[in-house]
C-alpha atoms as a PDB file:
ATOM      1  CA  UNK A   1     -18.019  -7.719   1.440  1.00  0.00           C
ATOM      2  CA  UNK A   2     -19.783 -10.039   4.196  1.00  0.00           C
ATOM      3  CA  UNK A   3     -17.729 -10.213   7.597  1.00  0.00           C
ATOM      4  CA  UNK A   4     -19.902 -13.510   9.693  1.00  0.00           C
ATOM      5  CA  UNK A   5     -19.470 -12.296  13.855  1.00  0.00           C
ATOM      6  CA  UNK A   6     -20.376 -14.127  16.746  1.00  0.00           C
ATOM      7  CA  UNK A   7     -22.189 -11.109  18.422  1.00  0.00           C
ATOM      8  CA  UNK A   8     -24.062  -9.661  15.940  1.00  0.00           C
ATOM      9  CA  UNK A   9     -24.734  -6.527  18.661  1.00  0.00           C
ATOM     10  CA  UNK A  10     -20.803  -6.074  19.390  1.00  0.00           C
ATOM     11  CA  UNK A  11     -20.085  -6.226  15.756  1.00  0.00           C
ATOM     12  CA  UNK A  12     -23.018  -3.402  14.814  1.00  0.00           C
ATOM     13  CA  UNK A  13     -21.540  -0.918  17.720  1.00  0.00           C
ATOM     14  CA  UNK A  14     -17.373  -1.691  16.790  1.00  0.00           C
ATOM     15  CA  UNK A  15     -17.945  -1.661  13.090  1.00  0.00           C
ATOM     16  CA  UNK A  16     -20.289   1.949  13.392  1.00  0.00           C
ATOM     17  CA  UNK A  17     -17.506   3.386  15.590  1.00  0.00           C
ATOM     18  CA  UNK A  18     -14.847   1.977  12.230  1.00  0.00           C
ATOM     19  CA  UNK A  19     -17.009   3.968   9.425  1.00  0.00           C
ATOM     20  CA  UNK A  20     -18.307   6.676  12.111  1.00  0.00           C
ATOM     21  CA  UNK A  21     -21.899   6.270  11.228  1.00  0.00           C
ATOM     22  CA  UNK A  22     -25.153   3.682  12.182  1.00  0.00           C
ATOM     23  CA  UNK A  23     -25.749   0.690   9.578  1.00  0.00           C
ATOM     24  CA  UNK A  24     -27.469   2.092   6.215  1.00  0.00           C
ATOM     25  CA  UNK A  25     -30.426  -0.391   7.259  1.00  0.00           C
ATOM     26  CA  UNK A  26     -30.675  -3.391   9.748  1.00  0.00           C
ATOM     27  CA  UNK A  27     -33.533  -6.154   7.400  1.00  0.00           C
ATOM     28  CA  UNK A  28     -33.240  -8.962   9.955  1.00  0.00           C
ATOM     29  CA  UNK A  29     -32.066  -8.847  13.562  1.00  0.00           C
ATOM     30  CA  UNK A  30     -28.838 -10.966  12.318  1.00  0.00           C
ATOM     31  CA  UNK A  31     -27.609  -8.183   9.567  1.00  0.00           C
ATOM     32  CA  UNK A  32     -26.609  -5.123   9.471  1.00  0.00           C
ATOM     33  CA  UNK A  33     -25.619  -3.184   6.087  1.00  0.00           C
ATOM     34  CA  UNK A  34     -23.483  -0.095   5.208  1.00  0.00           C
ATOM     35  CA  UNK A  35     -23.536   1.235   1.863  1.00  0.00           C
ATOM     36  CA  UNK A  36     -20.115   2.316   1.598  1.00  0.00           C
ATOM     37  CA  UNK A  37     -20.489   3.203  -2.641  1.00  0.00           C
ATOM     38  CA  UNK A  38     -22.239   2.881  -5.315  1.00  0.00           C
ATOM     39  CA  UNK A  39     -22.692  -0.945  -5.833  1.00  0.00           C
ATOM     40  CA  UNK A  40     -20.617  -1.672  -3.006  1.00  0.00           C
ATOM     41  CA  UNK A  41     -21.551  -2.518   0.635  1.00  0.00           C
ATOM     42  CA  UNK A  42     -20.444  -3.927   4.219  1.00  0.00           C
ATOM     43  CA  UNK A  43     -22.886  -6.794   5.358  1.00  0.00           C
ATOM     44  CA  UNK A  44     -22.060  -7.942   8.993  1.00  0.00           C
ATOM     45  CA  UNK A  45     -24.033 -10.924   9.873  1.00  0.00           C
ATOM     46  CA  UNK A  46     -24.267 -13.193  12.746  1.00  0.00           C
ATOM     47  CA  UNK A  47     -22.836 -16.737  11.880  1.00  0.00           C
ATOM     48  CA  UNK A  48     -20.193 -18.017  14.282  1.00  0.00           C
ATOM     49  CA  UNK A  49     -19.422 -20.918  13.224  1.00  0.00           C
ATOM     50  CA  UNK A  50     -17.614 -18.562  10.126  1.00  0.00           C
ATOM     51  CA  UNK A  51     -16.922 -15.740  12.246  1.00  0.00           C
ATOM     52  CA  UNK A  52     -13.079 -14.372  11.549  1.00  0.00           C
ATOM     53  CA  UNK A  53     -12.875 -15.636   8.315  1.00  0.00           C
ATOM     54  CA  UNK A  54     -13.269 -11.999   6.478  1.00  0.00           C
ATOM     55  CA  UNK A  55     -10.530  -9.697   4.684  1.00  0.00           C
ATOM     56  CA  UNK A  56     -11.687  -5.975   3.924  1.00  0.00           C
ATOM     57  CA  UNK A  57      -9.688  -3.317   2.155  1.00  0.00           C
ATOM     58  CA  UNK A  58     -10.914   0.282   2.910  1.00  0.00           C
ATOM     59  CA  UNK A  59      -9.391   3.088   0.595  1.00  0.00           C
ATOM     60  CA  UNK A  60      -8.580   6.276   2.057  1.00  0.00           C
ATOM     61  CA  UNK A  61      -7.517   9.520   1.082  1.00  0.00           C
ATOM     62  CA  UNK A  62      -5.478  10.447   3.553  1.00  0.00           C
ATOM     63  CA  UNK A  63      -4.438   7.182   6.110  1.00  0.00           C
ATOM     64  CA  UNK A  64      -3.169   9.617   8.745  1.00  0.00           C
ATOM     65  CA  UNK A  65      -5.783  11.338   8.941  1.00  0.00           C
ATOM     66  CA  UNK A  66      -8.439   8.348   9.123  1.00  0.00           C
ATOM     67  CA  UNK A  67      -6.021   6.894  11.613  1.00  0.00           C
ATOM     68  CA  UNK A  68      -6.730   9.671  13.645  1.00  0.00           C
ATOM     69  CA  UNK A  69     -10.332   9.663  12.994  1.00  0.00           C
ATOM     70  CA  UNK A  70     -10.231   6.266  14.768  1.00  0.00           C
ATOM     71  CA  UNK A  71      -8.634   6.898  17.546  1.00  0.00           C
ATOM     72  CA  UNK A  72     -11.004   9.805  18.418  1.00  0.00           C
ATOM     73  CA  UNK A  73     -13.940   6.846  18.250  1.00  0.00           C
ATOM     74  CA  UNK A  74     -11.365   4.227  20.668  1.00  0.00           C
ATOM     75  CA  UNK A  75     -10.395   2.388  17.620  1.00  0.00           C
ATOM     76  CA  UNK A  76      -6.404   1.580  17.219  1.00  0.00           C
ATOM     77  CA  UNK A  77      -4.922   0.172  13.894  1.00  0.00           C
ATOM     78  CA  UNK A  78      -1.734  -1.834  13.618  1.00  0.00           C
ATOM     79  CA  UNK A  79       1.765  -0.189  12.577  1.00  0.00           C
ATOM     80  CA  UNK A  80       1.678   2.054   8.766  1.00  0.00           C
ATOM     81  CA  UNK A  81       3.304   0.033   6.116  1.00  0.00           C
ATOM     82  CA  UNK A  82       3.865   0.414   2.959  1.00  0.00           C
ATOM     83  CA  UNK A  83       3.597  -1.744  -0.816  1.00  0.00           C
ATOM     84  CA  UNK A  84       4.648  -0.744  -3.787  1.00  0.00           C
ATOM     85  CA  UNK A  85       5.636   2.683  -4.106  1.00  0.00           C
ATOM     86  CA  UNK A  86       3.604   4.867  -3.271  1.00  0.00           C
ATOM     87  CA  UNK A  87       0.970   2.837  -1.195  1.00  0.00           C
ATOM     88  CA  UNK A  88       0.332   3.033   3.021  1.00  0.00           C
ATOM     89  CA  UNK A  89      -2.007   1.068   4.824  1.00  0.00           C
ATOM     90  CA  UNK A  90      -2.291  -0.214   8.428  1.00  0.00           C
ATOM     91  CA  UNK A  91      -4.841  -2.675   9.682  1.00  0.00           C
ATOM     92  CA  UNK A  92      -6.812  -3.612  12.494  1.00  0.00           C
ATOM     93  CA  UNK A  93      -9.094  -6.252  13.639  1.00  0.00           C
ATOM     94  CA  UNK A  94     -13.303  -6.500  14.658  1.00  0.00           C
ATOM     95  CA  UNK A  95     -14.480  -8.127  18.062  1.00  0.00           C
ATOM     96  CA  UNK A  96     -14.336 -11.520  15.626  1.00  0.00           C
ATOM     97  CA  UNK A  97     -10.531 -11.701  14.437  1.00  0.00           C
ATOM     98  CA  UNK A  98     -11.730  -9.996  10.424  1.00  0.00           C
ATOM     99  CA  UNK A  99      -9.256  -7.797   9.021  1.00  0.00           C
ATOM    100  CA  UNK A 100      -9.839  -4.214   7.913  1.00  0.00           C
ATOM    101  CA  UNK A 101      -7.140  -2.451   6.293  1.00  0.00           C
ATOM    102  CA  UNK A 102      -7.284   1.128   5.252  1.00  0.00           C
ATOM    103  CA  UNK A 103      -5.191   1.695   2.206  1.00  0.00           C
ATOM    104  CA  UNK A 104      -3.787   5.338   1.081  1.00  0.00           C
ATOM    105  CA  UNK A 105      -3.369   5.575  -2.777  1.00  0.00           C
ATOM    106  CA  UNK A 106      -3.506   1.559  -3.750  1.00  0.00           C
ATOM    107  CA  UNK A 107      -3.376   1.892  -7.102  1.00  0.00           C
ATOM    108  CA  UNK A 108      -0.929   4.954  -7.631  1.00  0.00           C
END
């Protein structure tokens, strides 16, 4: 997933508090990476002309308690919801407007 930010410094610091760690690497002073699995990664990159534009679905194992992760680092997420049967996820929003939703069991 790529998420474009006007501030590529705000974005680095609000998306490190999100996954509570630094970027995996930083190759040019406009990116920052996080290798969130195998194959997959977060690239946050300084474009603002598509900044806001970005969608990402997180899954968690347990949404409470990554809810409460967040608000230990300052970070608040939108109402829990639910799809389907089984599934709970609440969402919040980087410095930019881009979505991040955690999801709890999304394919149960």
């Amino acid at each position: 997933m790529v998420a474009p930010v006007g501030d590529i410094e705000a974005a680095v610091a609000w998306y490190q508090r999100l996954l509570g760690r630094p970027a995996d690497t930083r190759p040019m002073p406009s990116l920052a990476d996080w290798h969130l699995t195998t194959g997959g990664w977060l690239q946050v990159f300084q474009d603002a002309e598509r900044s806001g534009s970005s969608l990402l679905n997180l899954e968690v194992p347990d949404l409470d308690d990554a809810l409460a992760q967040l608000a230990e680092r300052g970070l608040a997420a939108g109402p829990v919801q639910t799809g389907g049967e089984r599934t709970r996820f609440a969402a919040l929003k980087d410095p930019d407007g881009n979505r991040v939703a955690l999801l709890e069991n999304p394919v149960a």
